[in-house]
PDB file of N, CA and C in Angstrom:
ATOM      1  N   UNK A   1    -186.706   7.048  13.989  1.00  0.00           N
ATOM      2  CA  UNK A   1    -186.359   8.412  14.297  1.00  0.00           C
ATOM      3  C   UNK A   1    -185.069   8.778  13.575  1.00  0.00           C
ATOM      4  N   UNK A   2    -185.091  10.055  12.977  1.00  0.00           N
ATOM      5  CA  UNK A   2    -183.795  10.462  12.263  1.00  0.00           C
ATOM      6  C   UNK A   2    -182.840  11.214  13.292  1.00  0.00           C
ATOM      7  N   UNK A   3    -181.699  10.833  12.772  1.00  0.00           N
ATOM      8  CA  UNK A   3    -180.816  12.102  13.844  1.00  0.00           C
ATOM      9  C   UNK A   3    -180.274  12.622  13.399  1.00  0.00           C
ATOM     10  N   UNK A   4    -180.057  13.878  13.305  1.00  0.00           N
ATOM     11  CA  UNK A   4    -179.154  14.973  12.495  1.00  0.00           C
ATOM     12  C   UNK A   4    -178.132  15.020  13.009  1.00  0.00           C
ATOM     13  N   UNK A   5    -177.012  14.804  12.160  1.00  0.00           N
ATOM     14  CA  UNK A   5    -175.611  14.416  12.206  1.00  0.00           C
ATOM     15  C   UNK A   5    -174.870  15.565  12.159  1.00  0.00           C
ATOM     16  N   UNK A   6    -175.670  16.845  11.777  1.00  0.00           N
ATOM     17  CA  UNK A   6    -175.157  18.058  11.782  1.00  0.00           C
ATOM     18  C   UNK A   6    -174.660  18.343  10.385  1.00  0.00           C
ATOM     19  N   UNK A   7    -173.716  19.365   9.815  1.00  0.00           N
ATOM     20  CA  UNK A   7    -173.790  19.932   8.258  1.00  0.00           C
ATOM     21  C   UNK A   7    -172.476  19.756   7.923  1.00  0.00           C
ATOM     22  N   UNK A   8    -172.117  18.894   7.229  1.00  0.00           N
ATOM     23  CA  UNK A   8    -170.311  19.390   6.358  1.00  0.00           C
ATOM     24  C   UNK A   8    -170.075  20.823   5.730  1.00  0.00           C
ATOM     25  N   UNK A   9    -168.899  20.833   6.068  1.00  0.00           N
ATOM     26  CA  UNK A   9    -168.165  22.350   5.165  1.00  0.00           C
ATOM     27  C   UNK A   9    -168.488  22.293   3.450  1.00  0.00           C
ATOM     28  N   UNK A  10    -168.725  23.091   3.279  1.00  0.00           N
ATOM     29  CA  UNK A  10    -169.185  23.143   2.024  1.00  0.00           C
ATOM     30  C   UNK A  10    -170.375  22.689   1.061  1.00  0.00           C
ATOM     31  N   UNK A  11    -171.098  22.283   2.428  1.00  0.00           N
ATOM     32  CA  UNK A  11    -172.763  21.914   2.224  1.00  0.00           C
ATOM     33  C   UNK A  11    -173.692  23.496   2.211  1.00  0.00           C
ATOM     34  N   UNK A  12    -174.383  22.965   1.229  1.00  0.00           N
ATOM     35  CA  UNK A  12    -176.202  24.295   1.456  1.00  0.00           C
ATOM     36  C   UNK A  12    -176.879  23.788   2.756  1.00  0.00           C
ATOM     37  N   UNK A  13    -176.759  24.674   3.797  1.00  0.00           N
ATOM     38  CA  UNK A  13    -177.156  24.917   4.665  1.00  0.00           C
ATOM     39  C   UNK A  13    -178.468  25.334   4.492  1.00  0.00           C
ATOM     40  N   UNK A  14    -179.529  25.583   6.044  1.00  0.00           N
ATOM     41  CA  UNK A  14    -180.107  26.613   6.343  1.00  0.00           C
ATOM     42  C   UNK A  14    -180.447  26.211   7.850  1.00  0.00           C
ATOM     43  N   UNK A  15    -180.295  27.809   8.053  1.00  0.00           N
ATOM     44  CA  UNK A  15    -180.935  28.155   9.605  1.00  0.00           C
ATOM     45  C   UNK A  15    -181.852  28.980   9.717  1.00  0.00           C
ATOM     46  N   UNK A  16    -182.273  28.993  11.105  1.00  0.00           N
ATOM     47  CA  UNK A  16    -183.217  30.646  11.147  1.00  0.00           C
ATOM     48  C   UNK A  16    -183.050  30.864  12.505  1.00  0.00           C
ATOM     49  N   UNK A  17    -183.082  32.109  11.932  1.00  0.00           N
ATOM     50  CA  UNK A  17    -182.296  33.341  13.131  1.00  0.00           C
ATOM     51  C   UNK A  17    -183.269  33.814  14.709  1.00  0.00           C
ATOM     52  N   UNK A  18    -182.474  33.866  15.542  1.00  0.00           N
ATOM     53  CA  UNK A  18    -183.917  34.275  16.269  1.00  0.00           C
ATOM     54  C   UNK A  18    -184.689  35.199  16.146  1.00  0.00           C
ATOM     55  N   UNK A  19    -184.459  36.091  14.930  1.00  0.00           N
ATOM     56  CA  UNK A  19    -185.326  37.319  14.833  1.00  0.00           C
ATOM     57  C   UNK A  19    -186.281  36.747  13.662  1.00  0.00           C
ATOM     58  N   UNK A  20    -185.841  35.199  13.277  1.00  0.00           N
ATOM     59  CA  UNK A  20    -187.404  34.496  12.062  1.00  0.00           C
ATOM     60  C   UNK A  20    -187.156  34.289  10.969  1.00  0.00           C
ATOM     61  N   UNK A  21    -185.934  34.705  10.741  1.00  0.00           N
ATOM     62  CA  UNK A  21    -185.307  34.613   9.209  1.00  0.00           C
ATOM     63  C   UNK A  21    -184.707  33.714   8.653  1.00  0.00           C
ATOM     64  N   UNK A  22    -185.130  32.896   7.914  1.00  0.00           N
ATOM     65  CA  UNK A  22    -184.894  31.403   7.145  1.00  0.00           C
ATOM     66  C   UNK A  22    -183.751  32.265   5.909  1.00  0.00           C
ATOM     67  N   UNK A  23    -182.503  32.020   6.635  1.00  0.00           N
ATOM     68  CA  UNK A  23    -180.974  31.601   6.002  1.00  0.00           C
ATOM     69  C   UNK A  23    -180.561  30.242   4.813  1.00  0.00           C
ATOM     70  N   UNK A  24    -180.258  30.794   4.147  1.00  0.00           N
ATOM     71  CA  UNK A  24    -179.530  29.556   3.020  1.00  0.00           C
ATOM     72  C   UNK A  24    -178.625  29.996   2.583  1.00  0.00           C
ATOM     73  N   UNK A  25    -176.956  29.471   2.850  1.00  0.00           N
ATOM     74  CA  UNK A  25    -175.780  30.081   2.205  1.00  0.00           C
ATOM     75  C   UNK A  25    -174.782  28.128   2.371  1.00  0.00           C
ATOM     76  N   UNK A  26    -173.864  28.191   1.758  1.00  0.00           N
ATOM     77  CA  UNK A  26    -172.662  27.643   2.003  1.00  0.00           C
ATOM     78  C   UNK A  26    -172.111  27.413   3.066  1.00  0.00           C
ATOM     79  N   UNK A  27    -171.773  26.481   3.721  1.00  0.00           N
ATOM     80  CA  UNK A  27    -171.338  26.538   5.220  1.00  0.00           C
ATOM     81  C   UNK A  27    -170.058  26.397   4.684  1.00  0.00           C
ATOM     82  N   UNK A  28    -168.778  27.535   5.827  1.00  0.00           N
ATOM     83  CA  UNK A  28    -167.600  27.502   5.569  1.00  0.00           C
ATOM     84  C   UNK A  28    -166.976  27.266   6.801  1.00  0.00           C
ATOM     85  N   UNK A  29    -167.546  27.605   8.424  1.00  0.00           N
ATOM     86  CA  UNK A  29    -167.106  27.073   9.380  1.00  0.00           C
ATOM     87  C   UNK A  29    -168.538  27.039   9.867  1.00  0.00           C
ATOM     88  N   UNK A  30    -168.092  26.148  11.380  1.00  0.00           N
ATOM     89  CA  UNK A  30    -168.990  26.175  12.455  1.00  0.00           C
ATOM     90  C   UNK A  30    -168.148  25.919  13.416  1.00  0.00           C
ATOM     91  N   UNK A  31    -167.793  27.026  14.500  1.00  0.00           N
ATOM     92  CA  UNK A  31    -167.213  26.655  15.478  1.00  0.00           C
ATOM     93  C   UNK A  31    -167.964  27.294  16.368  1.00  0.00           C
ATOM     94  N   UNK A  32    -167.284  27.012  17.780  1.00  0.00           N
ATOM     95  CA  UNK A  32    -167.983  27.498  19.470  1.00  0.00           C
ATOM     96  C   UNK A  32    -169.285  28.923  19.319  1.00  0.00           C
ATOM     97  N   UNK A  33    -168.472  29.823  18.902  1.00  0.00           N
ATOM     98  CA  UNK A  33    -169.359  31.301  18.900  1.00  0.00           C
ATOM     99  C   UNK A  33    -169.950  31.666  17.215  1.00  0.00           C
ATOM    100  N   UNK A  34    -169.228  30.855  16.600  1.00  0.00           N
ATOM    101  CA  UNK A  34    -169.742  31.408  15.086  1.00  0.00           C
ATOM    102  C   UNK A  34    -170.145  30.195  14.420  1.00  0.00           C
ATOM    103  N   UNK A  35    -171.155  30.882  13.059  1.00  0.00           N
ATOM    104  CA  UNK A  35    -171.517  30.149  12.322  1.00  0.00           C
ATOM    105  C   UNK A  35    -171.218  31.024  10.719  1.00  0.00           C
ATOM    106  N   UNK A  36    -170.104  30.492   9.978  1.00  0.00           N
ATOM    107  CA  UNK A  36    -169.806  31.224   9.090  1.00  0.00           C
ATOM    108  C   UNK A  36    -170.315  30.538   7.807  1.00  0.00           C
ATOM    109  N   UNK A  37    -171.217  31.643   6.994  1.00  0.00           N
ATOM    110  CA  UNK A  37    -171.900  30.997   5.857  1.00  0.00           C
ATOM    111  C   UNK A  37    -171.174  32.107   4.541  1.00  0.00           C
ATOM    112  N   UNK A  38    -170.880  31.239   3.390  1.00  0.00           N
ATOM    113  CA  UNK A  38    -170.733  31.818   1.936  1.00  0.00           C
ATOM    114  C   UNK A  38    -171.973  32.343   1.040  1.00  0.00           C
ATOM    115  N   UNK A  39    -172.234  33.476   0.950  1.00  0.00           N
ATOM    116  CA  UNK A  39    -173.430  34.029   0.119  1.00  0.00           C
ATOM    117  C   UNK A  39    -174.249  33.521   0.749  1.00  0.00           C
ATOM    118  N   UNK A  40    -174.773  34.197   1.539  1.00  0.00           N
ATOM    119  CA  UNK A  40    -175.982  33.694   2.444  1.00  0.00           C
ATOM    120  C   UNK A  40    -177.290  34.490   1.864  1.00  0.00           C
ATOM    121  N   UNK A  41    -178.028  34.029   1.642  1.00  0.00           N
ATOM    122  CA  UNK A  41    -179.252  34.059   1.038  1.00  0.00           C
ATOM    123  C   UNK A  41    -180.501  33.903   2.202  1.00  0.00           C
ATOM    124  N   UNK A  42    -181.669  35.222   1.665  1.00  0.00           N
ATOM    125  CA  UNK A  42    -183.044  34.947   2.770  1.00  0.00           C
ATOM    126  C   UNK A  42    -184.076  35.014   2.073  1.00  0.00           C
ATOM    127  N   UNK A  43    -185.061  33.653   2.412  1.00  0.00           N
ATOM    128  CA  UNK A  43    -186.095  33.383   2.080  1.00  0.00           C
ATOM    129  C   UNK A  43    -186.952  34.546   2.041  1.00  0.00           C
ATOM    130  N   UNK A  44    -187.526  34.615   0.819  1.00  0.00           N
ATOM    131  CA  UNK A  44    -188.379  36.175   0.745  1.00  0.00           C
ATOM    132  C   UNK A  44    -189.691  35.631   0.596  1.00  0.00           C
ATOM    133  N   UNK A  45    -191.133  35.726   0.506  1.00  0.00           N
ATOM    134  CA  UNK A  45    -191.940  35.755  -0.023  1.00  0.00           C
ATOM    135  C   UNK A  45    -192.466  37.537  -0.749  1.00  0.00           C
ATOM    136  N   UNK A  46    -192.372  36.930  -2.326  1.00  0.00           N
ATOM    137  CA  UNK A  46    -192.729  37.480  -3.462  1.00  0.00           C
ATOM    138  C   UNK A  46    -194.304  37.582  -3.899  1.00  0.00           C
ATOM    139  N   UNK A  47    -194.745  38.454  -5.020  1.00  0.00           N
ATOM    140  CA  UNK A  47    -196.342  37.904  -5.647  1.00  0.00           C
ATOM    141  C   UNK A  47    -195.843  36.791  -6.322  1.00  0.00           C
ATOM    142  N   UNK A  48    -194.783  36.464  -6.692  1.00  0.00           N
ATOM    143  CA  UNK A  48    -195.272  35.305  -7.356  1.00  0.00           C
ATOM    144  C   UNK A  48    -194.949  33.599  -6.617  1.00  0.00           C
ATOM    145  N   UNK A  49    -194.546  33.819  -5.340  1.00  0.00           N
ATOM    146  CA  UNK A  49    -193.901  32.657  -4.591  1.00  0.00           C
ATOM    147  C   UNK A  49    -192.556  33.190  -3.610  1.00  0.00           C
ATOM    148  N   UNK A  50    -192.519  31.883  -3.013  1.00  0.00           N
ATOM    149  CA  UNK A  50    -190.809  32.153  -2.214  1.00  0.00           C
ATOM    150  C   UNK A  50    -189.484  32.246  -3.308  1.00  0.00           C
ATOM    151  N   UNK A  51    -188.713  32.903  -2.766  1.00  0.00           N
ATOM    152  CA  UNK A  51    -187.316  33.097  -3.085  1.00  0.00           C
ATOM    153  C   UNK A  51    -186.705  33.679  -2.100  1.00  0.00           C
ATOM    154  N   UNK A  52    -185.273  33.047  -2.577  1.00  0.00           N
ATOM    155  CA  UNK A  52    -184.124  33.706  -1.949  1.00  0.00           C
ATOM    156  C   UNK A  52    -183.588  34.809  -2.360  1.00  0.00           C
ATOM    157  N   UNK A  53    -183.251  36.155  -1.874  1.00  0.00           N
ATOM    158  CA  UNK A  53    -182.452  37.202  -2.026  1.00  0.00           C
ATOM    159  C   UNK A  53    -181.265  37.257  -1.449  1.00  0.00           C
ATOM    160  N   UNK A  54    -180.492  38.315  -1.829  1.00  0.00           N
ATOM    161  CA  UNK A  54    -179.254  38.558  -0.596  1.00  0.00           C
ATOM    162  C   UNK A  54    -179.676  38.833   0.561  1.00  0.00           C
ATOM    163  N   UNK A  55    -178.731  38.172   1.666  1.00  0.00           N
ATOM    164  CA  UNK A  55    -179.061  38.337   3.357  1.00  0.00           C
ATOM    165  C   UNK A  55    -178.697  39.867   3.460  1.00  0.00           C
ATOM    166  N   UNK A  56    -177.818  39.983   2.866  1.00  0.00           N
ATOM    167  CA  UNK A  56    -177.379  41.751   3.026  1.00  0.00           C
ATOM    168  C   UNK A  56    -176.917  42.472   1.714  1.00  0.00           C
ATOM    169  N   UNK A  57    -177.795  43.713   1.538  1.00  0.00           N
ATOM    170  CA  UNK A  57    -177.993  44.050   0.242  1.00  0.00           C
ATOM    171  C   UNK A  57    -176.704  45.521   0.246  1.00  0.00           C
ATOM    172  N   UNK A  58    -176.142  45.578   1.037  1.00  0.00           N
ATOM    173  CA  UNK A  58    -175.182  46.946   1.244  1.00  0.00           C
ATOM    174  C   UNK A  58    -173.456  46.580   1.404  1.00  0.00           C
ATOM    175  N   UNK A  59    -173.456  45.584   1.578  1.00  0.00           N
ATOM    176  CA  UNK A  59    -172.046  45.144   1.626  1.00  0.00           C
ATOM    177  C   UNK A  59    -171.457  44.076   0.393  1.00  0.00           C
ATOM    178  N   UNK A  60    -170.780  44.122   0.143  1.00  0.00           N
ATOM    179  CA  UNK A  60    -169.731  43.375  -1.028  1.00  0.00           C
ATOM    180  C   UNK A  60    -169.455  42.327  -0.206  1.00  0.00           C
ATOM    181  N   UNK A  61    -169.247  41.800   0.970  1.00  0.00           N
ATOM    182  CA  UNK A  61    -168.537  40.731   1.523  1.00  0.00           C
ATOM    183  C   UNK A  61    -169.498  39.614   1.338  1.00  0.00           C
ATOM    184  N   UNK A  62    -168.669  38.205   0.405  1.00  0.00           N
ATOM    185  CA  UNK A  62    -169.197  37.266   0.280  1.00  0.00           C
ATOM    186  C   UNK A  62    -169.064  36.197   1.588  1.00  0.00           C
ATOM    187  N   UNK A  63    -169.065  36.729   2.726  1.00  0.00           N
ATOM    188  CA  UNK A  63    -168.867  35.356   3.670  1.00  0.00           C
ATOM    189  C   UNK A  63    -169.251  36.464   4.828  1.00  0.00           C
ATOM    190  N   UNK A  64    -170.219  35.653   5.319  1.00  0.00           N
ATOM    191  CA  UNK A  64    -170.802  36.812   6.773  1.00  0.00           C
ATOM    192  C   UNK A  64    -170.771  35.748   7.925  1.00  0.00           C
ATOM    193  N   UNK A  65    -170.698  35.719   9.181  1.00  0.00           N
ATOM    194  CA  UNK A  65    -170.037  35.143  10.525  1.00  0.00           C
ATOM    195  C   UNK A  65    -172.175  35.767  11.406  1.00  0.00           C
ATOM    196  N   UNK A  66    -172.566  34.405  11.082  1.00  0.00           N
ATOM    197  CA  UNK A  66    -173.696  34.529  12.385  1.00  0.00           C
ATOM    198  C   UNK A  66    -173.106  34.214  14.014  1.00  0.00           C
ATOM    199  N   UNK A  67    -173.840  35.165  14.893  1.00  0.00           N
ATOM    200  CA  UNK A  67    -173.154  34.892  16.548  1.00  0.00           C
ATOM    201  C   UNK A  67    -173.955  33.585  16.750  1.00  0.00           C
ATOM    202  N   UNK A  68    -173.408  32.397  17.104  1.00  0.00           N
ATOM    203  CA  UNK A  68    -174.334  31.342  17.581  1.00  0.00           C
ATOM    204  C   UNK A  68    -175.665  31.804  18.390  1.00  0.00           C
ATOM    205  N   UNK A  69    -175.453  32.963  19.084  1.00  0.00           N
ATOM    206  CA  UNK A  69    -176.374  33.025  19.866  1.00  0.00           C
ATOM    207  C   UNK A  69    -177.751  33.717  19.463  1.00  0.00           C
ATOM    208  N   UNK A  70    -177.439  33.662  18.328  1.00  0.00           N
ATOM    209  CA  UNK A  70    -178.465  34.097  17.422  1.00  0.00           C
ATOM    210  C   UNK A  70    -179.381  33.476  16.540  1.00  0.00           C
ATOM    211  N   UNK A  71    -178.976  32.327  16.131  1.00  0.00           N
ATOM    212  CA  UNK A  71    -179.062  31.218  15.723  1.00  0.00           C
ATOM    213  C   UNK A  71    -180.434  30.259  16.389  1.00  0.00           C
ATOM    214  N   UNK A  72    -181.536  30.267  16.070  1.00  0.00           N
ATOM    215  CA  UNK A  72    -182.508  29.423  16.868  1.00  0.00           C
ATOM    216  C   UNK A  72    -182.323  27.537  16.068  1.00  0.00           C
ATOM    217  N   UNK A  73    -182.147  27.791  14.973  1.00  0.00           N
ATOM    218  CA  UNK A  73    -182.164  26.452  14.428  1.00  0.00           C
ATOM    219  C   UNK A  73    -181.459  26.205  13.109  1.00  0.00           C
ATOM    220  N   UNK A  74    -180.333  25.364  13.423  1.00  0.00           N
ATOM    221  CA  UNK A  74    -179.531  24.990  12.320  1.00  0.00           C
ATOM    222  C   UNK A  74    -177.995  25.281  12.712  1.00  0.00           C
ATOM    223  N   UNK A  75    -177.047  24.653  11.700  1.00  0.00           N
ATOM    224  CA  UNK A  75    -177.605  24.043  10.100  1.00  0.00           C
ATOM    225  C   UNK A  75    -177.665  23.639  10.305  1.00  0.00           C
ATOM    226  N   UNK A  76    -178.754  22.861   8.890  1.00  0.00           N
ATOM    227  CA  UNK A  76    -179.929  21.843   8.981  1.00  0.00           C
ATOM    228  C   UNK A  76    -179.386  21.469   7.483  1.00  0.00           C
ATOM    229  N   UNK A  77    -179.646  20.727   6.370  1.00  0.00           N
ATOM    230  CA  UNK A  77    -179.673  20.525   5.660  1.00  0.00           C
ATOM    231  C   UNK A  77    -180.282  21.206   4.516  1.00  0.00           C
ATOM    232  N   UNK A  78    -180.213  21.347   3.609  1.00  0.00           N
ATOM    233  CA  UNK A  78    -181.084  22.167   3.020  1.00  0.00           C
ATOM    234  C   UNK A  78    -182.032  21.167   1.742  1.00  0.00           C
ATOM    235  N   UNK A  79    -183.153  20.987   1.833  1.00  0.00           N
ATOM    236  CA  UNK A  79    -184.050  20.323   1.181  1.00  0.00           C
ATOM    237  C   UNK A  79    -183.399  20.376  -0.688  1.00  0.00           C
ATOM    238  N   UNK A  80    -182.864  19.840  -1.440  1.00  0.00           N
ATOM    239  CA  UNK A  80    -182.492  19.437  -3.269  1.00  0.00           C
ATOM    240  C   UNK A  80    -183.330  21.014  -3.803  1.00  0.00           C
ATOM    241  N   UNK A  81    -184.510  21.215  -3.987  1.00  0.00           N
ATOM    242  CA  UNK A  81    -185.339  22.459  -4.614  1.00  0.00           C
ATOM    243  C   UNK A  81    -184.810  23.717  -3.904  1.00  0.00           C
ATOM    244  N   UNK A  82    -184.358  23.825  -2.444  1.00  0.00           N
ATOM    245  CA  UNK A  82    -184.111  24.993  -2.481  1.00  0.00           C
ATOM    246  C   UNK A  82    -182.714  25.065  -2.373  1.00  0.00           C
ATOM    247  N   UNK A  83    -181.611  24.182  -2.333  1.00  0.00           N
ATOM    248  CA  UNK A  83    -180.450  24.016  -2.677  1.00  0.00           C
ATOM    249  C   UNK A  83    -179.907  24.230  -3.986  1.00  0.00           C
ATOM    250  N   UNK A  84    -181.078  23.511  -4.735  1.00  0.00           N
ATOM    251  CA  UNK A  84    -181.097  23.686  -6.483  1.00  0.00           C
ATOM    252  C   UNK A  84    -181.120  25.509  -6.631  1.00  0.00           C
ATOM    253  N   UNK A  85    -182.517  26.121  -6.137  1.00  0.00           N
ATOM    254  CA  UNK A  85    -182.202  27.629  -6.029  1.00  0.00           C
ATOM    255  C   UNK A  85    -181.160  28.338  -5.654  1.00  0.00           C
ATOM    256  N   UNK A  86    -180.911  28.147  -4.549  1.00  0.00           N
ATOM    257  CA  UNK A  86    -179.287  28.997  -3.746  1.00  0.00           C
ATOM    258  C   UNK A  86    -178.115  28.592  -5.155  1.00  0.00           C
ATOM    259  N   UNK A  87    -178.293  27.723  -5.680  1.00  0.00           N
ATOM    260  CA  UNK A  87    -177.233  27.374  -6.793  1.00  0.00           C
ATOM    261  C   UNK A  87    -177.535  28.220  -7.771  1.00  0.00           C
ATOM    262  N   UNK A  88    -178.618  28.171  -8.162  1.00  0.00           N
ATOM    263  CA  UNK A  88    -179.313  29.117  -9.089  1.00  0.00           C
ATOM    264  C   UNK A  88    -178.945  30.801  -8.977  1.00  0.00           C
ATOM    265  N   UNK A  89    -179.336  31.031  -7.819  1.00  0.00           N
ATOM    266  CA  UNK A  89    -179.465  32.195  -7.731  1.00  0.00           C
ATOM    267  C   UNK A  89    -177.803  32.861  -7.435  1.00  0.00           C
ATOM    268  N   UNK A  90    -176.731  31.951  -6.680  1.00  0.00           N
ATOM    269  CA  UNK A  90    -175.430  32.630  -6.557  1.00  0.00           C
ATOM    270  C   UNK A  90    -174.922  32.260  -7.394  1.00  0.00           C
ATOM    271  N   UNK A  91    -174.884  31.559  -8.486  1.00  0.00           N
ATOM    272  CA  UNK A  91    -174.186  30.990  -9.702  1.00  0.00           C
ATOM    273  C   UNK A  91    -174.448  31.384 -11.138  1.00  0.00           C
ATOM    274  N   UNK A  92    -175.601  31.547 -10.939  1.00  0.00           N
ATOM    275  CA  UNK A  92    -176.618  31.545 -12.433  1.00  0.00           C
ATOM    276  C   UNK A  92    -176.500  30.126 -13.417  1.00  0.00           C
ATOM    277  N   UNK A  93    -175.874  29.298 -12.602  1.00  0.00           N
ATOM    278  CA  UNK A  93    -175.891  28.087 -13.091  1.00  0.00           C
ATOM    279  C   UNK A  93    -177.362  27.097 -12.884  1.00  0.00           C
ATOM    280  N   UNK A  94    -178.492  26.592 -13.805  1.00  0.00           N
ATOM    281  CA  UNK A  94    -179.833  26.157 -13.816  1.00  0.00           C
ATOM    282  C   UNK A  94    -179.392  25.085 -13.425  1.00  0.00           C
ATOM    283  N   UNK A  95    -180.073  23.963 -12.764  1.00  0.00           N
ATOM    284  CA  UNK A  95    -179.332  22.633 -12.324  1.00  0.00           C
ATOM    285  C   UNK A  95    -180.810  21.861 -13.048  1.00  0.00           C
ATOM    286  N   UNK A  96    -180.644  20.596 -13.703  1.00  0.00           N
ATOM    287  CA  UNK A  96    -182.215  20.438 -14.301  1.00  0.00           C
ATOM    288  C   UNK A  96    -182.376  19.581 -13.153  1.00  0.00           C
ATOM    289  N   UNK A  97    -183.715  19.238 -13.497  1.00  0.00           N
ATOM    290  CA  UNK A  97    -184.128  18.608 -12.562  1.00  0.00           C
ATOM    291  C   UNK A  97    -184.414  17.104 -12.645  1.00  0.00           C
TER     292      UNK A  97
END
């Protein structure tokens, strides 16, 4: 059995929200009431496959504060391919594979 040890600062995260929404950003804190992620990114399905977009397409602020209580699951780790993406996509840096 594995046990999740929980996420370091400055790890690719992901959670999902209780409203269903699979999160991928930077973890910058996690304390009591918050969960604060860097460029947080949401799993979209596209015609041509999944991707990540911006979590919020109207604001300039690169660091957004989830209420724990909102939070159904995570952080979790985020699987190398879609970590490799979130890099991709907030960097424009290609990571090979």
């Amino acid at each position: 059995m594995l046990i999740n040890k929980g996420a370091a600062v400055d790890e690719i995260v992901t959670i999902r929200t209780t409203a269903g929404e699979e999160i991928v950003g930077k973890l910058v804190e996690d304390n009591e009431k918050f969960l604060i992620l860097n460029r947080p990114r949401a799993l979209v399905s596209t015609a041509k496959g999944a991707t990540l977009a911006p979590f919020i397409f109207t604001s300039d602020s690169e660091t957004i504060s989830f209420a724990k209580h909102a939070i159904l699951v995570g952080p979790l780790a985020t699987v190398k391919g879609a970590a490799d993406l979130y890099t991709q996509t907030t960097t424009g840096i290609a990571l090979a594979n």
